[in-house]
C-alpha atoms as a PDB file:
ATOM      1  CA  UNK A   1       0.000   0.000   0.000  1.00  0.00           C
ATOM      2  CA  UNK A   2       2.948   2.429   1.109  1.00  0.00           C
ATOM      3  CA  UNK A   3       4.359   1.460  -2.004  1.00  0.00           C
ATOM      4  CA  UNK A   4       2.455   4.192  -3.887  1.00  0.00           C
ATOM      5  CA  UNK A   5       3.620   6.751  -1.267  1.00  0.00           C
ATOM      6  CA  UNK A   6       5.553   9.722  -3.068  1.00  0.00           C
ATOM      7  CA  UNK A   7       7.510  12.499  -1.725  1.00  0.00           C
ATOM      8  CA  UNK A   8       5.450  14.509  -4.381  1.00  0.00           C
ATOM      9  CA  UNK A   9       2.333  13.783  -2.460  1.00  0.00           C
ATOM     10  CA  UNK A  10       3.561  14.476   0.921  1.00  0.00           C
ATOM     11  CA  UNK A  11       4.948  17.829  -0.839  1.00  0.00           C
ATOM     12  CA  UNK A  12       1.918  18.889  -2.121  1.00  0.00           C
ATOM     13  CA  UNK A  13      -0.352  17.994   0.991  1.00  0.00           C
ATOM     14  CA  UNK A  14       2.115  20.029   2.753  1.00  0.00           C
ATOM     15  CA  UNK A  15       1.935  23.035   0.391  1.00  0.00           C
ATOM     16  CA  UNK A  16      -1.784  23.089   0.333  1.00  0.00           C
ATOM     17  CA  UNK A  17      -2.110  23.023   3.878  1.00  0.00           C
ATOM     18  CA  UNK A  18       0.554  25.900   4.662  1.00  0.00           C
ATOM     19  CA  UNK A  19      -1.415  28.332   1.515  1.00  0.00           C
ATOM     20  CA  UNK A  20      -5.364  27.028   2.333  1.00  0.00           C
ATOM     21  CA  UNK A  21      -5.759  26.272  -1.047  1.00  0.00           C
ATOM     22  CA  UNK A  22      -5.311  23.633  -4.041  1.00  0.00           C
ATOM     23  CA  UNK A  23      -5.065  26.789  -6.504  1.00  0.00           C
ATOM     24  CA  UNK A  24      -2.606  28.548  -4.404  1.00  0.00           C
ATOM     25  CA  UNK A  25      -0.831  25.348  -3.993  1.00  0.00           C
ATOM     26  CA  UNK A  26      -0.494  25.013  -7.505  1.00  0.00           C
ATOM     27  CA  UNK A  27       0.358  28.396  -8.124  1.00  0.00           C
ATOM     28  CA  UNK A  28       3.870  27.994  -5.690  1.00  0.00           C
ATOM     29  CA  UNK A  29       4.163  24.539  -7.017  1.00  0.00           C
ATOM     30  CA  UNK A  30       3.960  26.165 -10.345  1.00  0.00           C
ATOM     31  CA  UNK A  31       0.865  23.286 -12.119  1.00  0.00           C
ATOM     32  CA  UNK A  32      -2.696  23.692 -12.033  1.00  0.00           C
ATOM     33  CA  UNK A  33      -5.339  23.215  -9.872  1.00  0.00           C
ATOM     34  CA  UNK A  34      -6.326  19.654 -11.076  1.00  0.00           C
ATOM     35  CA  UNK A  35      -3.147  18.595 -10.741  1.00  0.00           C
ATOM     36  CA  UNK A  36      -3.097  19.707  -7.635  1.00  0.00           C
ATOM     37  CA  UNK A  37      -6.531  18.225  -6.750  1.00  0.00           C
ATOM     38  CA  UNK A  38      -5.341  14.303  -8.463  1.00  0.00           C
ATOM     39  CA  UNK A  39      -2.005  14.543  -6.555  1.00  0.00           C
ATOM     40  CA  UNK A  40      -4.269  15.024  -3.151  1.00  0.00           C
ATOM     41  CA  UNK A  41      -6.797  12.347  -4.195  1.00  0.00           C
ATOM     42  CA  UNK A  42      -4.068   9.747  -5.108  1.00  0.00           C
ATOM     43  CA  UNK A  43      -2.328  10.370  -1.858  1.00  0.00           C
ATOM     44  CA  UNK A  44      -5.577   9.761   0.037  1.00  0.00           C
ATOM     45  CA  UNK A  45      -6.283   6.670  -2.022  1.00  0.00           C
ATOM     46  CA  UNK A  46      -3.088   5.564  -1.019  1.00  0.00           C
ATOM     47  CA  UNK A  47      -3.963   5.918   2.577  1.00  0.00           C
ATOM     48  CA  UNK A  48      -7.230   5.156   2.370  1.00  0.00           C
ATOM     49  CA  UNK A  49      -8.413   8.202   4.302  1.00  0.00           C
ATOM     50  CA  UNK A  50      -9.695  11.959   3.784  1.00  0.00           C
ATOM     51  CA  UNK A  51      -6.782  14.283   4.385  1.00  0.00           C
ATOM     52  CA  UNK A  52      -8.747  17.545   3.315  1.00  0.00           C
ATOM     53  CA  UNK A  53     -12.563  18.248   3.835  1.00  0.00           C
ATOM     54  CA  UNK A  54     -13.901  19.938   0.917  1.00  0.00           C
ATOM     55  CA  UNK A  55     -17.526  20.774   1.851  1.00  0.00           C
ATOM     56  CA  UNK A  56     -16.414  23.806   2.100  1.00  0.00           C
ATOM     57  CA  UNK A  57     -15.113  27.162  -0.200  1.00  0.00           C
ATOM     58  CA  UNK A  58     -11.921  26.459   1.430  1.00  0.00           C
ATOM     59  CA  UNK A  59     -10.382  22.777   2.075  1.00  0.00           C
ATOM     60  CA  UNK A  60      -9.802  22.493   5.281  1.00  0.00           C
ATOM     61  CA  UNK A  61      -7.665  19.564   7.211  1.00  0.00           C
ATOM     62  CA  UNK A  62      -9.343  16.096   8.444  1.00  0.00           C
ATOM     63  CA  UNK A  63      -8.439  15.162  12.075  1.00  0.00           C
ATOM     64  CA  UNK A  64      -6.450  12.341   9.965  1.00  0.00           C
ATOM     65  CA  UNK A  65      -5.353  15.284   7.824  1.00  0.00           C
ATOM     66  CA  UNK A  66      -3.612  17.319  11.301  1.00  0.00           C
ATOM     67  CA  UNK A  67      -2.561  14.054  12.595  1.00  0.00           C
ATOM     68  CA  UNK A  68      -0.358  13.231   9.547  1.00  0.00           C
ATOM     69  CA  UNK A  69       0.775  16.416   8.335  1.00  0.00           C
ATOM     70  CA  UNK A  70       4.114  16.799  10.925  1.00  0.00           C
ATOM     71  CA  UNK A  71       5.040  13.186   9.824  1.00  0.00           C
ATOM     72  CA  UNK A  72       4.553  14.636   6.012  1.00  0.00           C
ATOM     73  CA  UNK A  73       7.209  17.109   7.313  1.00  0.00           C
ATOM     74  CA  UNK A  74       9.491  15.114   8.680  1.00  0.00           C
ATOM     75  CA  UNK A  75      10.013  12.471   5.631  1.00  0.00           C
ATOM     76  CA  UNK A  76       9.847  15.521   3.328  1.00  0.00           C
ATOM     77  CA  UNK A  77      12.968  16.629   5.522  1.00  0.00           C
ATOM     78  CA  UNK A  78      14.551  13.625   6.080  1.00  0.00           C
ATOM     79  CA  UNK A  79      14.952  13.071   2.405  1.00  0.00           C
ATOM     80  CA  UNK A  80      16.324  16.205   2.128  1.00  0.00           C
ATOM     81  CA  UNK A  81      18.916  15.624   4.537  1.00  0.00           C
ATOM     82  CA  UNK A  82      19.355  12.125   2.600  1.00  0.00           C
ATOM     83  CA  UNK A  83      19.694  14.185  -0.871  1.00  0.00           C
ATOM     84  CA  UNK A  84      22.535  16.866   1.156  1.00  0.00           C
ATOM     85  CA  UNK A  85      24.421  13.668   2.773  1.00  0.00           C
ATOM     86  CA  UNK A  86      24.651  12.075  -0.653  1.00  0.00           C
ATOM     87  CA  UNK A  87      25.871  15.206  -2.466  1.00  0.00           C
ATOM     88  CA  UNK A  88      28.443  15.936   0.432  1.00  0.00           C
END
């Protein structure tokens, strides 16, 4: 399941969480909305849970959503670190 898991994803819920918004999301990610919106939905298929409500004007985080957004962070920097220790 895991498998599917990309550091894209986990970028992009982490984007659209800090701006509120899929379209401002793609706007600093620099693609559009839907491809925004598909990146969200594939990571939530992947997890098998909501990560955003979108009842709303504004998408708003699940409980899940809160709960898994500081692990997001945290593989999101430890491949970073990864990428630096490789290139040192």
């Amino acid at each position: 399941m895991l498998d599917r898991l990309t550091l894209d994803q986990l970028r992009t819920l982490v984007v659209v969480a800090e701006t509120g918004s899929f379209s401002a999301a793609g706007r600093q990610l620099r693609r559009v909305q839907s491809a925004i919106s598909q990146t969200v939905q594939a990571l939530e298929a992947t997890l098998g849970i909501a990560l955003f409500d979108r009842t709303g004007k504004i998408p708003t985080l699940t409980e899940a959503g809160k709960a898994l957004l500081p692990d997001a962070r945290r593989l999101i920097a430890g491949a970073e670190a990864l990428r630096a220790r490789a290139e040192s």
